[in-house]
PDB file of N, CA and C in Angstrom:
ATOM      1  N   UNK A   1     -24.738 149.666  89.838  1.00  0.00           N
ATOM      2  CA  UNK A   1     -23.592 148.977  89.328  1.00  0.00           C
ATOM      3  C   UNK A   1     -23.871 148.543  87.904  1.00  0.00           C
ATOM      4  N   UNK A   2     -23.097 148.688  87.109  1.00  0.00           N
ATOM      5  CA  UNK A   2     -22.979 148.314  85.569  1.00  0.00           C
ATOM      6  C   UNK A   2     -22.801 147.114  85.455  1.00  0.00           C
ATOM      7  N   UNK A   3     -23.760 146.362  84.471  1.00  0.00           N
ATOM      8  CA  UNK A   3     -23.553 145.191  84.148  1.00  0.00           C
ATOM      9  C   UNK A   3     -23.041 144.864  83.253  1.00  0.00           C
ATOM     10  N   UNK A   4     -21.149 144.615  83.120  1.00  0.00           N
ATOM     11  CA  UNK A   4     -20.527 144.199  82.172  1.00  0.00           C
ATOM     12  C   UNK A   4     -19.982 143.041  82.171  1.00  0.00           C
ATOM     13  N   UNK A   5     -19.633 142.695  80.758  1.00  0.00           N
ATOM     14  CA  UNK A   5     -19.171 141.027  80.856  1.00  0.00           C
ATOM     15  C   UNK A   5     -18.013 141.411  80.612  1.00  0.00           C
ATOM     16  N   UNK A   6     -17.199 140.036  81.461  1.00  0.00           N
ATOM     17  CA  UNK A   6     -15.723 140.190  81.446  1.00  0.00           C
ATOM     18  C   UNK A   6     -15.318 139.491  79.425  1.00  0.00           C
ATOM     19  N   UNK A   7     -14.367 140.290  79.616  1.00  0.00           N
ATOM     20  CA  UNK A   7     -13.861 139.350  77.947  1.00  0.00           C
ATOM     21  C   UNK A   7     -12.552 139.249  77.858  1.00  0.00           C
ATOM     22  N   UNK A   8     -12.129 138.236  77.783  1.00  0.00           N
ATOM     23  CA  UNK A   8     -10.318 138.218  77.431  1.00  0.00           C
ATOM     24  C   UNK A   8      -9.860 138.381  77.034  1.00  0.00           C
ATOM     25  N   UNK A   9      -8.772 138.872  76.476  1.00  0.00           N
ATOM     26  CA  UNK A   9      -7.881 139.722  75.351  1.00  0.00           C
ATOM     27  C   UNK A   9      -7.691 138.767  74.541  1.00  0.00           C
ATOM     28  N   UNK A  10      -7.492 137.061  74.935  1.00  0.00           N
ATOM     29  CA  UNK A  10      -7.144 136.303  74.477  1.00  0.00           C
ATOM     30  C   UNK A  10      -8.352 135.086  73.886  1.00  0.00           C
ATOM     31  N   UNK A  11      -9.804 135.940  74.274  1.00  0.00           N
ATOM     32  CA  UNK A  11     -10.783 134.890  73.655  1.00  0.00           C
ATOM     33  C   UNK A  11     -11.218 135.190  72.087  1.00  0.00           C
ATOM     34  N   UNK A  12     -11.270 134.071  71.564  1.00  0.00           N
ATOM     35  CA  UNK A  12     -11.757 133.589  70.152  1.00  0.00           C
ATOM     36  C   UNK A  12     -12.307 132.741  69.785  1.00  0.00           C
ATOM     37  N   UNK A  13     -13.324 132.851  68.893  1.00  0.00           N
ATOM     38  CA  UNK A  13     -13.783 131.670  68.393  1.00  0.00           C
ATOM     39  C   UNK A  13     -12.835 130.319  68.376  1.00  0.00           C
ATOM     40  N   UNK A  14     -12.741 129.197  69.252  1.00  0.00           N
ATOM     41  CA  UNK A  14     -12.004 128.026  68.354  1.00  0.00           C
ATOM     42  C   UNK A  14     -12.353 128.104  66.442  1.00  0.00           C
ATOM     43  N   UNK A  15     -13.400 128.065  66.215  1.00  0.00           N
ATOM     44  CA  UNK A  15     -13.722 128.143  64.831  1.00  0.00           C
ATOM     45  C   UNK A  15     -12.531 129.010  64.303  1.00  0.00           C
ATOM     46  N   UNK A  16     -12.662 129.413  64.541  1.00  0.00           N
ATOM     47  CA  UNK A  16     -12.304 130.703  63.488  1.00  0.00           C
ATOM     48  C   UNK A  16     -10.387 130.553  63.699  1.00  0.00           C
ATOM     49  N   UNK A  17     -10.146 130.095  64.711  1.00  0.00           N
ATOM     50  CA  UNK A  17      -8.369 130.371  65.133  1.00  0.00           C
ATOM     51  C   UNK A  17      -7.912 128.685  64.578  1.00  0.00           C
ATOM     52  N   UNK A  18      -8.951 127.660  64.036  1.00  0.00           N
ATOM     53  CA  UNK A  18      -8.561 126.931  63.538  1.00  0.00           C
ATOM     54  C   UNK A  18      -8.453 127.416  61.951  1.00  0.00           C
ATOM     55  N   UNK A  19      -9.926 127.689  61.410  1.00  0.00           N
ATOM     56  CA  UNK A  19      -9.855 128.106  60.450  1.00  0.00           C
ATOM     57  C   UNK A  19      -8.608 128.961  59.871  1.00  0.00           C
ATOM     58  N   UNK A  20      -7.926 130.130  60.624  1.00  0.00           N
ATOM     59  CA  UNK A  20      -6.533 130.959  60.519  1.00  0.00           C
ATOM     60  C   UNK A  20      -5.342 130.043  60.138  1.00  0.00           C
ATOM     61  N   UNK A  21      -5.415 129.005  61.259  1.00  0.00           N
ATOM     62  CA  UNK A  21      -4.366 128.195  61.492  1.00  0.00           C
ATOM     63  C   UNK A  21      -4.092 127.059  59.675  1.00  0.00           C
ATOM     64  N   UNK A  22      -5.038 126.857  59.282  1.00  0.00           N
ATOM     65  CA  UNK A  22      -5.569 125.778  58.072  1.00  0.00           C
ATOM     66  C   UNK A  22      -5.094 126.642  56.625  1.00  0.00           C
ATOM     67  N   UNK A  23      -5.510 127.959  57.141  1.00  0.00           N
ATOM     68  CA  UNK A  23      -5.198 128.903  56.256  1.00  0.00           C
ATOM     69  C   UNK A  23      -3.608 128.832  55.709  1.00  0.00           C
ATOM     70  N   UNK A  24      -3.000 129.434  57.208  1.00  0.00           N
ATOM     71  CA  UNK A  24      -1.954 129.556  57.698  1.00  0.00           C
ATOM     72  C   UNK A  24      -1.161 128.446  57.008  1.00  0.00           C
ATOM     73  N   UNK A  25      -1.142 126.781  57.488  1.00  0.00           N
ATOM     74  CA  UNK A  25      -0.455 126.329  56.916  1.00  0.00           C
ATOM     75  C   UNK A  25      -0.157 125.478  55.898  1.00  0.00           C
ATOM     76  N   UNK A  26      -1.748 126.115  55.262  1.00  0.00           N
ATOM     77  CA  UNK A  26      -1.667 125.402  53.639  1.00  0.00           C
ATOM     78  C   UNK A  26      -0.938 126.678  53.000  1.00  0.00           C
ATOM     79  N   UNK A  27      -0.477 127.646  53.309  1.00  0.00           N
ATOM     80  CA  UNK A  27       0.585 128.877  52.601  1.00  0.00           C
ATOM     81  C   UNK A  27       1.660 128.551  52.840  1.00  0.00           C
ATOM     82  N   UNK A  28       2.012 128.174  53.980  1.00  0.00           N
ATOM     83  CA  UNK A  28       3.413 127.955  54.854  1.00  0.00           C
ATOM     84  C   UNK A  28       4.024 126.256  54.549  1.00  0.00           C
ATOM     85  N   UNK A  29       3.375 126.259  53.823  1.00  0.00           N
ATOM     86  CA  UNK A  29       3.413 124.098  53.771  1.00  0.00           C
ATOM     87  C   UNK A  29       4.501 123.778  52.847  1.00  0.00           C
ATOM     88  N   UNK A  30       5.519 123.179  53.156  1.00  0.00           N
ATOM     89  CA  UNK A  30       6.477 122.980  51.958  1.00  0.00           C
ATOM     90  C   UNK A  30       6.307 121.603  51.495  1.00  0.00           C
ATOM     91  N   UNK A  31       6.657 121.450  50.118  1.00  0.00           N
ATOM     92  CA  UNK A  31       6.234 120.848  49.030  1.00  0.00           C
ATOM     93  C   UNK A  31       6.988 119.509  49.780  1.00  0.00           C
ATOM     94  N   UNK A  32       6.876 118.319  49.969  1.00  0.00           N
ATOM     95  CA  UNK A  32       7.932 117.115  49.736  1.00  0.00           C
ATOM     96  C   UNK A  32       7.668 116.265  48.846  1.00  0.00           C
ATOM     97  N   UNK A  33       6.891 116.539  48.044  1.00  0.00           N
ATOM     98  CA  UNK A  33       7.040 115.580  46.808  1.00  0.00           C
ATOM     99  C   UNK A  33       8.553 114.894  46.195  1.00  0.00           C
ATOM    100  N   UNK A  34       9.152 115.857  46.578  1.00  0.00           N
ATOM    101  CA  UNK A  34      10.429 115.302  45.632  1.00  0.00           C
ATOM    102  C   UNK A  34      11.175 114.155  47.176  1.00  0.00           C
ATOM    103  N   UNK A  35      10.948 114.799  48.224  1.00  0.00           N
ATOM    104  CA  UNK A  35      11.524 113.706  49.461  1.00  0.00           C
ATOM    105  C   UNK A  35      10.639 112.325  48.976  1.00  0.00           C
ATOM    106  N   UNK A  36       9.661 112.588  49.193  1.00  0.00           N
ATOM    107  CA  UNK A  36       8.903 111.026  49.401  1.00  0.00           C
ATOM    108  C   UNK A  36       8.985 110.160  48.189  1.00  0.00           C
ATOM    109  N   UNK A  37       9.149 110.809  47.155  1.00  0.00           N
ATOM    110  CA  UNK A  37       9.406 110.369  45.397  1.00  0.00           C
ATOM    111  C   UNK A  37      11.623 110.096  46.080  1.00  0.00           C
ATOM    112  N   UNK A  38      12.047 110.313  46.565  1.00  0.00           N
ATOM    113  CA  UNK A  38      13.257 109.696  46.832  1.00  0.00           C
ATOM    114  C   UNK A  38      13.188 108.707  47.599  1.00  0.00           C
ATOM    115  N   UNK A  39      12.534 108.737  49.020  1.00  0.00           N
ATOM    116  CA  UNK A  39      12.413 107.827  49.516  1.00  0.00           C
ATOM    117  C   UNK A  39      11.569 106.595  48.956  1.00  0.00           C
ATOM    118  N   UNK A  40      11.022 106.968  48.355  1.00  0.00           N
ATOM    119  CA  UNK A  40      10.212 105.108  47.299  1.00  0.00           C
ATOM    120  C   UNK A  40      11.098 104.863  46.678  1.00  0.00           C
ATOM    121  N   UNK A  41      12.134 105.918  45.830  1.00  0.00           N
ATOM    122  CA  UNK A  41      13.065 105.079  45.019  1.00  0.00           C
ATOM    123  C   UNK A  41      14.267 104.040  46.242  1.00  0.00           C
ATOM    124  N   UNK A  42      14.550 104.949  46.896  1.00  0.00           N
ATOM    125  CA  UNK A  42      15.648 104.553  47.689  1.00  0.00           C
ATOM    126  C   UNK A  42      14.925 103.264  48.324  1.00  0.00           C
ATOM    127  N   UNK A  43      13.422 103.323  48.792  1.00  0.00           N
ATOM    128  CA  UNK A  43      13.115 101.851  49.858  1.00  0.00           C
ATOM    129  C   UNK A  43      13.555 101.136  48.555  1.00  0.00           C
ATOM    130  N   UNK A  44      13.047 101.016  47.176  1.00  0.00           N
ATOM    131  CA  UNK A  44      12.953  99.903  46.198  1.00  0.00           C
ATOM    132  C   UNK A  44      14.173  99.380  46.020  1.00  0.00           C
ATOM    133  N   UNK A  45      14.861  99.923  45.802  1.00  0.00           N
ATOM    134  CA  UNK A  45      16.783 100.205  46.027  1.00  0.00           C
ATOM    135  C   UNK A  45      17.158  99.169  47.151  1.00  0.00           C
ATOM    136  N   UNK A  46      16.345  99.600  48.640  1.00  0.00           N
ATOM    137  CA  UNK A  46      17.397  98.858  49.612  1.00  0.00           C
ATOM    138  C   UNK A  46      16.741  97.226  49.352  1.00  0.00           C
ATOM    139  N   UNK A  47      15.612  97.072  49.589  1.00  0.00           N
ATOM    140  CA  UNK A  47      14.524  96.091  49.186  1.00  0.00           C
ATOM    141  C   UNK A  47      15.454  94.990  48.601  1.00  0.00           C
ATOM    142  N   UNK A  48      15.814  95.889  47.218  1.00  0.00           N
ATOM    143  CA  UNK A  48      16.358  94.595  46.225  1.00  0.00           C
ATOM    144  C   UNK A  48      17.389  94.351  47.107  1.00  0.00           C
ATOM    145  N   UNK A  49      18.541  95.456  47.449  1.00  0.00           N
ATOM    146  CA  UNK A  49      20.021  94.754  47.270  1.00  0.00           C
ATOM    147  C   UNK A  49      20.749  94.975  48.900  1.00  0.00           C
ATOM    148  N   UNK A  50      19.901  95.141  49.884  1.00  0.00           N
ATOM    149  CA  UNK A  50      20.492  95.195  50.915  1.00  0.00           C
ATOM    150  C   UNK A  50      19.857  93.946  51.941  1.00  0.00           C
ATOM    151  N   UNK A  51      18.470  93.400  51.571  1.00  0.00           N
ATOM    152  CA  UNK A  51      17.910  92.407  51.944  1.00  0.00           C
ATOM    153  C   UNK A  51      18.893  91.007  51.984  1.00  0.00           C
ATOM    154  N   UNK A  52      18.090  90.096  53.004  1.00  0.00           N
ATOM    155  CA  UNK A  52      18.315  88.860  52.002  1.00  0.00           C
ATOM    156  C   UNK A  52      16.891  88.579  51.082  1.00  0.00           C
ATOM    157  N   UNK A  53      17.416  87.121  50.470  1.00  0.00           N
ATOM    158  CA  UNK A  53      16.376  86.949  49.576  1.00  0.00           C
ATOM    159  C   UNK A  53      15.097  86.303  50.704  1.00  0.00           C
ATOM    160  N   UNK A  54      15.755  85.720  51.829  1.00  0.00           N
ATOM    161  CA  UNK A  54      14.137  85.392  52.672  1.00  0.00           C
ATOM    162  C   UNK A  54      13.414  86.653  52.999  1.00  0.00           C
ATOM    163  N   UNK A  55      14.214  87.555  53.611  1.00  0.00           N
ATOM    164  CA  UNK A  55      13.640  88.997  54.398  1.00  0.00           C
ATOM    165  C   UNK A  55      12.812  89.189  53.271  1.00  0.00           C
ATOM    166  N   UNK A  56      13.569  89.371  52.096  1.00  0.00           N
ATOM    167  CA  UNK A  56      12.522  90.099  50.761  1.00  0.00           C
ATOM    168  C   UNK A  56      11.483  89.557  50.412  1.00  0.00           C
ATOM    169  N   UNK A  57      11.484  87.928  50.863  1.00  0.00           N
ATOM    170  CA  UNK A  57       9.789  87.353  50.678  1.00  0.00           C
ATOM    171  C   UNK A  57       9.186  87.413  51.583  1.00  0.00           C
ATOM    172  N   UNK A  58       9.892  87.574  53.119  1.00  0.00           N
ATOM    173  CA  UNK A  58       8.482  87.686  53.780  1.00  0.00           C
ATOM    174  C   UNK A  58       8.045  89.552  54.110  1.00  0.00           C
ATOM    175  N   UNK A  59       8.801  89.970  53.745  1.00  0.00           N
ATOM    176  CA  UNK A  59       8.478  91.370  53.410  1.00  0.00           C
ATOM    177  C   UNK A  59       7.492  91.685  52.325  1.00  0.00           C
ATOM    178  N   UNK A  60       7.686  90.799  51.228  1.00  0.00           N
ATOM    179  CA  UNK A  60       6.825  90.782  49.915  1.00  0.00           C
ATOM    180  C   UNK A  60       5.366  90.746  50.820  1.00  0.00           C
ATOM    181  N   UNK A  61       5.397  88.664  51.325  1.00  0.00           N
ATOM    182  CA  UNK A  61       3.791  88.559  51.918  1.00  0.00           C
ATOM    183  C   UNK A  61       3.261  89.160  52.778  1.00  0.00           C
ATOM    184  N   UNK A  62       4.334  89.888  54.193  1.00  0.00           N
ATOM    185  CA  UNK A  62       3.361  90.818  55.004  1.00  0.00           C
ATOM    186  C   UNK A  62       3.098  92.171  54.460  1.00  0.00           C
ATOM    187  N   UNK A  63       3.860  93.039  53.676  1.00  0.00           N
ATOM    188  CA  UNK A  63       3.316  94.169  52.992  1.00  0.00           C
ATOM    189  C   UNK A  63       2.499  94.444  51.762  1.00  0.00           C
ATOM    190  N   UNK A  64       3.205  93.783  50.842  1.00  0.00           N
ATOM    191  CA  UNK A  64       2.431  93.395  49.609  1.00  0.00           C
ATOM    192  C   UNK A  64       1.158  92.812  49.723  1.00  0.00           C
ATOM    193  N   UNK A  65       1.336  91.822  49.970  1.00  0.00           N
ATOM    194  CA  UNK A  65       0.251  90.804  50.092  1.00  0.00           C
ATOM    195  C   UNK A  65      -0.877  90.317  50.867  1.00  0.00           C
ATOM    196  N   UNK A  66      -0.549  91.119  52.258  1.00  0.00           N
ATOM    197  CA  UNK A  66      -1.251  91.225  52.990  1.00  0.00           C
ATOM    198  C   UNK A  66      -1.091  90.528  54.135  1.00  0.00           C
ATOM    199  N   UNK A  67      -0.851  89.813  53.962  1.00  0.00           N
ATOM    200  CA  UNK A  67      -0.631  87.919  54.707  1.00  0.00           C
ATOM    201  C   UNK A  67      -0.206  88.763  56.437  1.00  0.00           C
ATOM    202  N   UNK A  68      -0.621  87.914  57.448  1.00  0.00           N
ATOM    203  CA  UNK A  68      -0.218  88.374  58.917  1.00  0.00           C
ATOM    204  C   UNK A  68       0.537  86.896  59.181  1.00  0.00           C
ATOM    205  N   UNK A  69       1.577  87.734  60.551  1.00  0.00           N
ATOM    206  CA  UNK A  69       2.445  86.485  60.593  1.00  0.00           C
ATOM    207  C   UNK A  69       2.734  84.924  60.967  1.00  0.00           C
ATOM    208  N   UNK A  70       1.128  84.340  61.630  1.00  0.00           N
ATOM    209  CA  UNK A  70       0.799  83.329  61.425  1.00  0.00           C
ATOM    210  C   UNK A  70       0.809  82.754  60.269  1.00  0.00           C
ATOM    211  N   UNK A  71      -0.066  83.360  59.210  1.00  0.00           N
ATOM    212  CA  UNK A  71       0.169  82.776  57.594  1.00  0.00           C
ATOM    213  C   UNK A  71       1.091  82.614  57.162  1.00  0.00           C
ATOM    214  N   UNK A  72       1.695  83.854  56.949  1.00  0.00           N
ATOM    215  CA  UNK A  72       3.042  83.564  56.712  1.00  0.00           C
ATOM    216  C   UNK A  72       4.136  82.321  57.139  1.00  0.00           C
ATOM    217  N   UNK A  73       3.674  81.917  57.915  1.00  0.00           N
ATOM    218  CA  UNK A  73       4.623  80.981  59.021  1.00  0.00           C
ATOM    219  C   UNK A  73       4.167  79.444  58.609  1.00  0.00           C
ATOM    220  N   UNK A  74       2.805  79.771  58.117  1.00  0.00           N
ATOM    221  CA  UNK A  74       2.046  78.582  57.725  1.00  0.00           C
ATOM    222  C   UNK A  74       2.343  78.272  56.467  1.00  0.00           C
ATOM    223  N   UNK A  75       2.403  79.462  55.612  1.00  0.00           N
ATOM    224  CA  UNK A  75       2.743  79.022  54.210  1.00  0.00           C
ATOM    225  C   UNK A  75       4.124  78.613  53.806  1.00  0.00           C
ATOM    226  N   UNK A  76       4.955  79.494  54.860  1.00  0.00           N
ATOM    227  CA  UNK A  76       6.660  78.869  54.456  1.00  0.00           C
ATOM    228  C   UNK A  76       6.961  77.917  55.341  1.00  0.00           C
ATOM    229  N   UNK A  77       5.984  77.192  56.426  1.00  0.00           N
ATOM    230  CA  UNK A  77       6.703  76.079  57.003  1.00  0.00           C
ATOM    231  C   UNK A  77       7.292  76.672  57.822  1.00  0.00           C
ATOM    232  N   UNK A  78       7.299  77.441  58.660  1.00  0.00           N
ATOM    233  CA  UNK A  78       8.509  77.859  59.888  1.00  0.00           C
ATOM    234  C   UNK A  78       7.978  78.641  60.799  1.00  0.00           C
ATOM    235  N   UNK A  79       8.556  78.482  62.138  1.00  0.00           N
ATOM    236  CA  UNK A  79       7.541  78.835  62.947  1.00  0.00           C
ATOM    237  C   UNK A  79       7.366  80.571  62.665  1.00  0.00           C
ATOM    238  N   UNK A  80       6.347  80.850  63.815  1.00  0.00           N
ATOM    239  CA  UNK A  80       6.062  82.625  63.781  1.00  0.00           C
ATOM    240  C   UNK A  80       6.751  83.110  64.334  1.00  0.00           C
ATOM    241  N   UNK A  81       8.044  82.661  65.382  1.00  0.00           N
ATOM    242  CA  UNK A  81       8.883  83.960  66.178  1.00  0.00           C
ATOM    243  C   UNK A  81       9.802  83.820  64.931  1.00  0.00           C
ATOM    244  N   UNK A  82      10.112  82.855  64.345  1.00  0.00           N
ATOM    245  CA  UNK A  82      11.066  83.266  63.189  1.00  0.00           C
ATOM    246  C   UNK A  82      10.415  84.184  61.960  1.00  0.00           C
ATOM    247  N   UNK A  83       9.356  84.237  61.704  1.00  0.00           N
ATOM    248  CA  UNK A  83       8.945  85.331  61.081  1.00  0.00           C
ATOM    249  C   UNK A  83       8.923  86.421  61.657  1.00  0.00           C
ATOM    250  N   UNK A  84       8.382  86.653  62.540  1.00  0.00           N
ATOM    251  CA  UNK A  84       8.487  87.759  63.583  1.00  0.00           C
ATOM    252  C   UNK A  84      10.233  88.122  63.616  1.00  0.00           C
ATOM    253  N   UNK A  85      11.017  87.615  64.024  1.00  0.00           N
ATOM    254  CA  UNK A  85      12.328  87.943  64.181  1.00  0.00           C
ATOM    255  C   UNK A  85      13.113  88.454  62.781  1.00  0.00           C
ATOM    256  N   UNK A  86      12.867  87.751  61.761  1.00  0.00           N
ATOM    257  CA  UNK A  86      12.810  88.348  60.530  1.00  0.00           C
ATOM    258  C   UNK A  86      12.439  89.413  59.977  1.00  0.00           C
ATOM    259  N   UNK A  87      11.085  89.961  60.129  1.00  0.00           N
ATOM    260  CA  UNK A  87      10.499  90.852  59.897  1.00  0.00           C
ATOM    261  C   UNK A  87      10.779  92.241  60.431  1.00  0.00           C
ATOM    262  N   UNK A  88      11.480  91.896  61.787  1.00  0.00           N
ATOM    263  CA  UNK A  88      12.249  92.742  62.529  1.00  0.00           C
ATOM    264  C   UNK A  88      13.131  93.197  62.294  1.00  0.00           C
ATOM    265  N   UNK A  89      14.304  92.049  61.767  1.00  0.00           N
ATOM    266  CA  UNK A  89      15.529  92.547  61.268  1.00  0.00           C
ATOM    267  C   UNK A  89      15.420  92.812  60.234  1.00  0.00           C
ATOM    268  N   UNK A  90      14.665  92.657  58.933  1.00  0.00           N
ATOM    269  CA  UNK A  90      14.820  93.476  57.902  1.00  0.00           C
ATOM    270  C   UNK A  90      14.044  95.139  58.227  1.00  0.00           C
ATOM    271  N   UNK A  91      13.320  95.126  58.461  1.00  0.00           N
ATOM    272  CA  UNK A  91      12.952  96.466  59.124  1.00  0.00           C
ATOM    273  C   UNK A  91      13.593  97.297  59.503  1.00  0.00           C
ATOM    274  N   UNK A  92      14.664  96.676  60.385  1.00  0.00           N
ATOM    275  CA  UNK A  92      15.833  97.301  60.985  1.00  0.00           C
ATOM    276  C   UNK A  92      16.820  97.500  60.152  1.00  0.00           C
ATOM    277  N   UNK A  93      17.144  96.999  59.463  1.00  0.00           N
ATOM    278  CA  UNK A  93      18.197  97.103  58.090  1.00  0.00           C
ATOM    279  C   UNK A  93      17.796  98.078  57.013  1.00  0.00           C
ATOM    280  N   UNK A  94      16.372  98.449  56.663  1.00  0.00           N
ATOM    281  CA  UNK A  94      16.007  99.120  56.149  1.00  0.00           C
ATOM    282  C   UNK A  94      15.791 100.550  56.317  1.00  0.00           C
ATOM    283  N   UNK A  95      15.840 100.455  57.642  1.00  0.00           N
ATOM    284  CA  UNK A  95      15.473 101.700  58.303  1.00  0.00           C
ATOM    285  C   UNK A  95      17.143 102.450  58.819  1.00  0.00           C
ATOM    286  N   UNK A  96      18.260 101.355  58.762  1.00  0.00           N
ATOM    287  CA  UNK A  96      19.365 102.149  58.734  1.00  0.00           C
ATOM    288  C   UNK A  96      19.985 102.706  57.492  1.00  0.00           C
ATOM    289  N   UNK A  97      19.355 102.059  56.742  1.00  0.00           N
ATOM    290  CA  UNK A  97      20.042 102.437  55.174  1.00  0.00           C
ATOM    291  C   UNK A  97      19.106 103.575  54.880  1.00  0.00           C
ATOM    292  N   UNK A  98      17.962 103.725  54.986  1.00  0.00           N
ATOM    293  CA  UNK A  98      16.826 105.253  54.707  1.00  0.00           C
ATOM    294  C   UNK A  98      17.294 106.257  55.184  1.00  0.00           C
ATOM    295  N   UNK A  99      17.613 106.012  56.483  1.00  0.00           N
ATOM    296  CA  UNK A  99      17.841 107.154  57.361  1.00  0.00           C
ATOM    297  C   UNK A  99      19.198 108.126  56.844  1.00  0.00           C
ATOM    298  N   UNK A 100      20.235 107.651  56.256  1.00  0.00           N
ATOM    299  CA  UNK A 100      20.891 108.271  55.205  1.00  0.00           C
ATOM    300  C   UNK A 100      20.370 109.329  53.755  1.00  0.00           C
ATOM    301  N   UNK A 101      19.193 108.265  53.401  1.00  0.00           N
ATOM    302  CA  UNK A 101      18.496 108.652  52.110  1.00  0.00           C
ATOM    303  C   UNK A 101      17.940 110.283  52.127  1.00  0.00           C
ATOM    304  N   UNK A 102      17.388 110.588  53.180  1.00  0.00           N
ATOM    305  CA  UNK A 102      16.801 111.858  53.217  1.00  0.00           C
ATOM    306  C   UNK A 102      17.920 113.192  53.296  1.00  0.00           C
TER     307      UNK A 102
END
């Protein structure tokens, strides 16, 4: 009896079918520079004029600035579900006005 090894039509190196794949879709990759360069203009856009002016500061200290929403709560005097609830609804406001943008 012959000693042969079975082989699959369908075996390949992982190496190598990633490597194809990397190939593959750094050729196939479309550019969005110009989407994501709209969408920064458009967030800066809603930011200013669809906010209020609180949403826009505590949006300032948790993104900008770093601040988490205890601090925040500490530095403006008010509790944390109202930051929290805030932070929410501008989020949410922002994210209905983007979703147009693209």
């Amino acid at each position: 009896m012959k000693n042969t090894r079975y082989e699959s039509p369908f075996s390949t190196r992982a190496s190598e079918w990633i490597g194809d794949m990397t190939v593959w879709n750094l050729q196939h990759a479309a550019d969005n520079s110009e989407r994501l360069e709209r969408l920064r203009r458009s967030l800066r856009q809603a930011r200013e004029k669809e906010l209020t002016p609180r949403q826009r500061q505590m949006l300032e200290l948790y993104y900008d600035q770093g601040l988490n929403i205890p601090q925040i709560a500490g530095e403006l005097g008010v509790n944390r579900s109202t930051v929290s609830r805030t932070l929410r609804r501008a989020k949410d406001r922002l994210y209905r006005c983007l979703q147009y943008a693209l």
